[in-house]
C-alpha atoms as a PDB file:
ATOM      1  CA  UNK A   1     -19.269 145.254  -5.277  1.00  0.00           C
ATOM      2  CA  UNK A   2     -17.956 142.725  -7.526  1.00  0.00           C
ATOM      3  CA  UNK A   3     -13.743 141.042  -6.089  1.00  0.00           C
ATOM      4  CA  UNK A   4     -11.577 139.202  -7.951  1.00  0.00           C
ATOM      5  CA  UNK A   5      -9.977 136.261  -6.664  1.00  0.00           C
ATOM      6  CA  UNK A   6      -6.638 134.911  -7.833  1.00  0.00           C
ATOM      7  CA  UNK A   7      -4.350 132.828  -6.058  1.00  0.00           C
ATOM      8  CA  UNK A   8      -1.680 130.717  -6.655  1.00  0.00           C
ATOM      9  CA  UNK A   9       0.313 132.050  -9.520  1.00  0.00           C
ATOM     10  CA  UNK A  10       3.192 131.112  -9.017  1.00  0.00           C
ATOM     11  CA  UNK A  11       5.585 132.997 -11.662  1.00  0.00           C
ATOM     12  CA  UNK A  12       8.484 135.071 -11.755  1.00  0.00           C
ATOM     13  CA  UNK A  13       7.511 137.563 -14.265  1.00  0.00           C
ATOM     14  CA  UNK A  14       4.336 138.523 -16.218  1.00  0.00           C
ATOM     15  CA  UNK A  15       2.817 136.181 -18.836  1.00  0.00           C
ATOM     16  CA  UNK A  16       0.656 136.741 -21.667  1.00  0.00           C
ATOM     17  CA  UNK A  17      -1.555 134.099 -19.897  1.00  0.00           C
ATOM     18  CA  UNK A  18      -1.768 136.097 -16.812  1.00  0.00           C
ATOM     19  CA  UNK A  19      -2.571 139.639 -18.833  1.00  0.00           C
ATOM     20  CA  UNK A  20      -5.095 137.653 -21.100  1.00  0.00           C
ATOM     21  CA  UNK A  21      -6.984 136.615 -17.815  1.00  0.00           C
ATOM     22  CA  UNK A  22      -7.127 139.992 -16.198  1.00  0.00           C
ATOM     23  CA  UNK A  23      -8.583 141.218 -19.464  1.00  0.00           C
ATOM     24  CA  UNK A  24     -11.252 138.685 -19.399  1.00  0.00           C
ATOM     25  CA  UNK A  25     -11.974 137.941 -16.572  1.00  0.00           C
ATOM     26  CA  UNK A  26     -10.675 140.731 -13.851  1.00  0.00           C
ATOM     27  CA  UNK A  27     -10.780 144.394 -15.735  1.00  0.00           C
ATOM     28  CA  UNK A  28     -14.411 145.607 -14.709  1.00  0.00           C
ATOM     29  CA  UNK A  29     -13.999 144.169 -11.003  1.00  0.00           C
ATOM     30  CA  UNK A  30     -13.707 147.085  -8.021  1.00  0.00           C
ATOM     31  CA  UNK A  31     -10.695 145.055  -5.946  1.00  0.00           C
ATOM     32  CA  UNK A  32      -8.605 141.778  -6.135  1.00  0.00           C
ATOM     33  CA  UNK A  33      -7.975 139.817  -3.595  1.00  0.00           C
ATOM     34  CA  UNK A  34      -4.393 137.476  -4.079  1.00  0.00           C
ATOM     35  CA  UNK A  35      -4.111 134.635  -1.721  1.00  0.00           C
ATOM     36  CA  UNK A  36       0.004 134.295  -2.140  1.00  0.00           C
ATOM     37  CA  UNK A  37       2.070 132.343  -3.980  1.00  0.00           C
ATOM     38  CA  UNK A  38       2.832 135.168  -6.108  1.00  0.00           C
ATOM     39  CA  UNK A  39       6.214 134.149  -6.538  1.00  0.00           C
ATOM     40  CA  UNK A  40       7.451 137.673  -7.090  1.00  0.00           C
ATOM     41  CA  UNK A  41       6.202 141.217  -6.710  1.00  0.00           C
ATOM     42  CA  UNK A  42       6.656 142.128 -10.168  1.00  0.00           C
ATOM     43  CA  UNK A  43       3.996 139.608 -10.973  1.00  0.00           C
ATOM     44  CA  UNK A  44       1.582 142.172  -9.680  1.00  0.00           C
ATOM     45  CA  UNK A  45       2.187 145.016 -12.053  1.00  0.00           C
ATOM     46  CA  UNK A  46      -0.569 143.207 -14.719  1.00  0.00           C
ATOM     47  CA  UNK A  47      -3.194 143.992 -12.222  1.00  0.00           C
ATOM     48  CA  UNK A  48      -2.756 147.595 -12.295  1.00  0.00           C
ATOM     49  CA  UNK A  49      -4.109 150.354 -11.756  1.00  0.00           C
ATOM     50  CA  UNK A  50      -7.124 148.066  -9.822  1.00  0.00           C
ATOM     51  CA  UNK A  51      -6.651 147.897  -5.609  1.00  0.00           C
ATOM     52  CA  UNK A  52      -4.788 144.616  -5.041  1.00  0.00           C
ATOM     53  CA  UNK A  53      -5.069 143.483  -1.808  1.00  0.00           C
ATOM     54  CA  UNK A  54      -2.254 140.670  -1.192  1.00  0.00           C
ATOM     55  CA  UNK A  55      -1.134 138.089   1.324  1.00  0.00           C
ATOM     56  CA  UNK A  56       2.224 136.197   1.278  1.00  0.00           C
ATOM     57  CA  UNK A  57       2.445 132.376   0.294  1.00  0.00           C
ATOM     58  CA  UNK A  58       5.214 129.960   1.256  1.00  0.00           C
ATOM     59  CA  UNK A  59       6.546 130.020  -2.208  1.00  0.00           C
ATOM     60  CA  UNK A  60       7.017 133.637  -2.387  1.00  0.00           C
ATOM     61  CA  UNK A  61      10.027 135.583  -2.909  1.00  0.00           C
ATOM     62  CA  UNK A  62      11.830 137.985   0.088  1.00  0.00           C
ATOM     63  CA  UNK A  63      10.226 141.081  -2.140  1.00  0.00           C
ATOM     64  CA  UNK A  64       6.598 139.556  -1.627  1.00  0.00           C
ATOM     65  CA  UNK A  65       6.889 138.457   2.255  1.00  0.00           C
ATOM     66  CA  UNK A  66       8.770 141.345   3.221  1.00  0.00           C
ATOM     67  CA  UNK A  67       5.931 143.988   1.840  1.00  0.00           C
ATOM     68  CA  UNK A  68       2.959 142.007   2.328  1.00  0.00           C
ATOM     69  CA  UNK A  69       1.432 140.210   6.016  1.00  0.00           C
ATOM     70  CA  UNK A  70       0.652 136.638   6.294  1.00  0.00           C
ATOM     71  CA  UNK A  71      -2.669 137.130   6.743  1.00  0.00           C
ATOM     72  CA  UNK A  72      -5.175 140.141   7.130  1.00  0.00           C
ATOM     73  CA  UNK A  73      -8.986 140.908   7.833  1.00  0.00           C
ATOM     74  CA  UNK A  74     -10.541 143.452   4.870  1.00  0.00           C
ATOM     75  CA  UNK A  75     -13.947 144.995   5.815  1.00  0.00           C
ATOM     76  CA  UNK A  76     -15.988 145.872   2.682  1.00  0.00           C
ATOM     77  CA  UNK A  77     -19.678 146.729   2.810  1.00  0.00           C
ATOM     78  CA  UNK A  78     -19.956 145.864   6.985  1.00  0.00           C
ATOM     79  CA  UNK A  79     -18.223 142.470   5.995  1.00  0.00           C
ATOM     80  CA  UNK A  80     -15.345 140.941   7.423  1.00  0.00           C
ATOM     81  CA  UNK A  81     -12.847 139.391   5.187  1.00  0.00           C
ATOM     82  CA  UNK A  82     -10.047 137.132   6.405  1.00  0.00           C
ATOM     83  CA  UNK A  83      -7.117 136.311   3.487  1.00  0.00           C
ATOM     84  CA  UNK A  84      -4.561 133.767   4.272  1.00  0.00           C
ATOM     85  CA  UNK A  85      -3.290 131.394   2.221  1.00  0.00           C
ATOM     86  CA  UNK A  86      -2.564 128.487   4.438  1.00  0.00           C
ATOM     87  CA  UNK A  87      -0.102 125.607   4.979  1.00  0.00           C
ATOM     88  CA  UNK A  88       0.334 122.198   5.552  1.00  0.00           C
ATOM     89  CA  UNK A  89      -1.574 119.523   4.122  1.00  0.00           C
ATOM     90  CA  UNK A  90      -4.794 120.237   2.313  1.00  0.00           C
ATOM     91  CA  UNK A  91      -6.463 117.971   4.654  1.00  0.00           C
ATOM     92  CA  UNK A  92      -7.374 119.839   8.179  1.00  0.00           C
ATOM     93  CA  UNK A  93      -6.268 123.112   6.028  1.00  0.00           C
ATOM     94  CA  UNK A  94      -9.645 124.800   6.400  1.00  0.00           C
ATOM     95  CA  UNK A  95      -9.673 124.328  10.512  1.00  0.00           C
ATOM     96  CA  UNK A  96      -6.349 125.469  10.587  1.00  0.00           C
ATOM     97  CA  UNK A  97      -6.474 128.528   8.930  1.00  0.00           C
ATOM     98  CA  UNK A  98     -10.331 129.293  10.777  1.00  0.00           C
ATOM     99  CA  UNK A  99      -8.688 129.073  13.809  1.00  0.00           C
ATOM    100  CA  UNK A 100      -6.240 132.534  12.591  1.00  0.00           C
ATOM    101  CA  UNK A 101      -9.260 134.818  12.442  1.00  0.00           C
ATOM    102  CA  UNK A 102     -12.134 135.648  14.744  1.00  0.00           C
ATOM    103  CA  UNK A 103     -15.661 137.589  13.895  1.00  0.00           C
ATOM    104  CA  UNK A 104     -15.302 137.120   9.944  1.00  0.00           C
ATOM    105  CA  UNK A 105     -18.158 136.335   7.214  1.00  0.00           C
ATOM    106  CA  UNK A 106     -15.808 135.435   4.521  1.00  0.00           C
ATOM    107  CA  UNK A 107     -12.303 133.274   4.881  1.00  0.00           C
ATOM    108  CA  UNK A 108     -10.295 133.367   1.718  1.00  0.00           C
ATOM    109  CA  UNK A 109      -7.500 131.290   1.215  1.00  0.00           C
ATOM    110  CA  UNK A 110      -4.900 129.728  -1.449  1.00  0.00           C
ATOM    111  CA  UNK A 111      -2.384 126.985  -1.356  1.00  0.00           C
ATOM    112  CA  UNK A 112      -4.008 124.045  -2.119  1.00  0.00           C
ATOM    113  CA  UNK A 113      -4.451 125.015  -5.719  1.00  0.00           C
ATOM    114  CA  UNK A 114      -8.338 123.329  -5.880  1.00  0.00           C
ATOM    115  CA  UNK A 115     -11.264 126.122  -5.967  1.00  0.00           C
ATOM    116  CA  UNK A 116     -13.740 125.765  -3.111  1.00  0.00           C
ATOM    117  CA  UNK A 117     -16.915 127.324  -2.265  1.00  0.00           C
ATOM    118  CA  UNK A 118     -18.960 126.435   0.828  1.00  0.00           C
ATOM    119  CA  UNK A 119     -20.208 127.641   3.703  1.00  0.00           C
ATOM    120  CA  UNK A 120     -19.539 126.393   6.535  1.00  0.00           C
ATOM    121  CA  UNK A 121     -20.802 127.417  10.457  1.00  0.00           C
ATOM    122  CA  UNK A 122     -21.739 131.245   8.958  1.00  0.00           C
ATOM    123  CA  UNK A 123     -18.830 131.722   6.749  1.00  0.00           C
ATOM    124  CA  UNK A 124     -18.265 131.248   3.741  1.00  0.00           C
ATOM    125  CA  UNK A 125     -15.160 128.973   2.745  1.00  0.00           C
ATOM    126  CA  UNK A 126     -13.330 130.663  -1.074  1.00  0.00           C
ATOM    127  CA  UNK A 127     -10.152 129.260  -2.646  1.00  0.00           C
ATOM    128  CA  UNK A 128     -10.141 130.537  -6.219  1.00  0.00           C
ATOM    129  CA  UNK A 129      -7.773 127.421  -7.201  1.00  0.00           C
ATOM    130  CA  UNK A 130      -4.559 128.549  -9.276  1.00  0.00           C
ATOM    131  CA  UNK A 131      -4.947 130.707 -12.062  1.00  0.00           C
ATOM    132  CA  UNK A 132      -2.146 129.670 -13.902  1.00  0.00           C
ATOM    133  CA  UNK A 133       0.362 127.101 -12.318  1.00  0.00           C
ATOM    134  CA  UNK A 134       0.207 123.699 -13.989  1.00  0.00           C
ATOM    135  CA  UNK A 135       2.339 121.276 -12.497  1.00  0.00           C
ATOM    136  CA  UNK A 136      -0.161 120.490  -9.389  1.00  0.00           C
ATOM    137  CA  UNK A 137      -2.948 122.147 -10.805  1.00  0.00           C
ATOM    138  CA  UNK A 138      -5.637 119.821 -12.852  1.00  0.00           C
ATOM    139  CA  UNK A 139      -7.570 122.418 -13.770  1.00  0.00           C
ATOM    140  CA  UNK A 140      -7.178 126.218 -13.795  1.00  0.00           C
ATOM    141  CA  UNK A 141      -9.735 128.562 -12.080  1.00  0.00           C
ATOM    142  CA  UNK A 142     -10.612 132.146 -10.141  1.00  0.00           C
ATOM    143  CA  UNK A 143     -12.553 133.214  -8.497  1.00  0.00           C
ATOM    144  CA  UNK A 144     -15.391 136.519  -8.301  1.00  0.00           C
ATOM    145  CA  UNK A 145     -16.657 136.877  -4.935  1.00  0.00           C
ATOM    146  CA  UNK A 146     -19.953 139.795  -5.431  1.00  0.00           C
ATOM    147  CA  UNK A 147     -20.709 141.308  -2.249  1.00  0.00           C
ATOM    148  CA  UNK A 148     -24.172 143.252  -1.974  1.00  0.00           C
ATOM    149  CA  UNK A 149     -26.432 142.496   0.792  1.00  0.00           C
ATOM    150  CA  UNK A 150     -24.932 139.247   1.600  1.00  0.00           C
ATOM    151  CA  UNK A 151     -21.141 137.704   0.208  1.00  0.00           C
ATOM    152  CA  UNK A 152     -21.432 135.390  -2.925  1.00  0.00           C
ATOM    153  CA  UNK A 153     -19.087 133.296  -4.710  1.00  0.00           C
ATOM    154  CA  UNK A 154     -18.323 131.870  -8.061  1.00  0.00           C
ATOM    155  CA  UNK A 155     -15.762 129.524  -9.396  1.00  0.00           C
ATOM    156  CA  UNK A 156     -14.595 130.552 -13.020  1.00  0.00           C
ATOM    157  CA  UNK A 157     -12.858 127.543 -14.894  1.00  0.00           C
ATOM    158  CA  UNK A 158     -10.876 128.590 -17.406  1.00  0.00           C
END
């Protein structure tokens, strides 16, 4: 099973940069995971008709946090997958957000906008990095997590 990873966004409304990276990079996947910062809901719509599975971010909009949880535990192939996307500073950000979730393989998260992939004690640490914001952002990236007999991960830079 091959999952898209996007987090970060942070727009208002569909971009051609957005719908040119789903094309690329996210058509042929089975699910997408979003780690928040969305922004807004609407934002969403490029990713259709795929399975979007979505937490909310502190930047996001009433129309994202009221629809979507904080964080949530996806089981895919006998796996356990926690999504969050954090808070706080980066620095502590990965034993913080452990400490949400109990019995997982994979913990993704969002929010500090720089990609990671490690394991760490049995699971394996994924931030995808922002797709598309620029401000804080030095470079973009995703992520494609492939999930067969074991969880994998790869970075895309874009």
């Amino acid at each position: 099973m091959k999952i898209g990873v996007i987090s970060d966004t942070h727009l208002k409304e569909n971009c051609s940069e957005l719908e040119r990276i789903y094309d690329t990079y996210l058509k042929d996947v089975d699910l997408i995971l979003h780690a928040g910062d969305v922004v807004d809901i609407n934002v969403l719509d490029v990713f259709l008709p795929k399975k979007v599975e979505v937490v909310a971010g502190n930047m996001d909009l009433s129309n994202v946090r009221d629809q979507f949880p904080i964080k949530k535990v996806i089981k895919i192939k006998g796996f356990k997958i926690g999504l969050i996307h954090g808070w706080g500073s980066p620095k502590g950000i990965e034993e913080r957000i452990r400490n949400e979730f109990t019995n997982i393989d994979c913990l993704v998260y969002g929010h500090t906008h720089n990609p990671v992939n490690h394991v760490k004690d049995g699971i394996l640490f994924f931030n995808p990095g922002s797709a598309t914001e620029k401000f804080y952002t030095k470079r973009n990236t995703l992520g494609i997590l492939e999930i067969s007999d074991q969880i994998n991960g790869r970075i895309i830079k874009l």
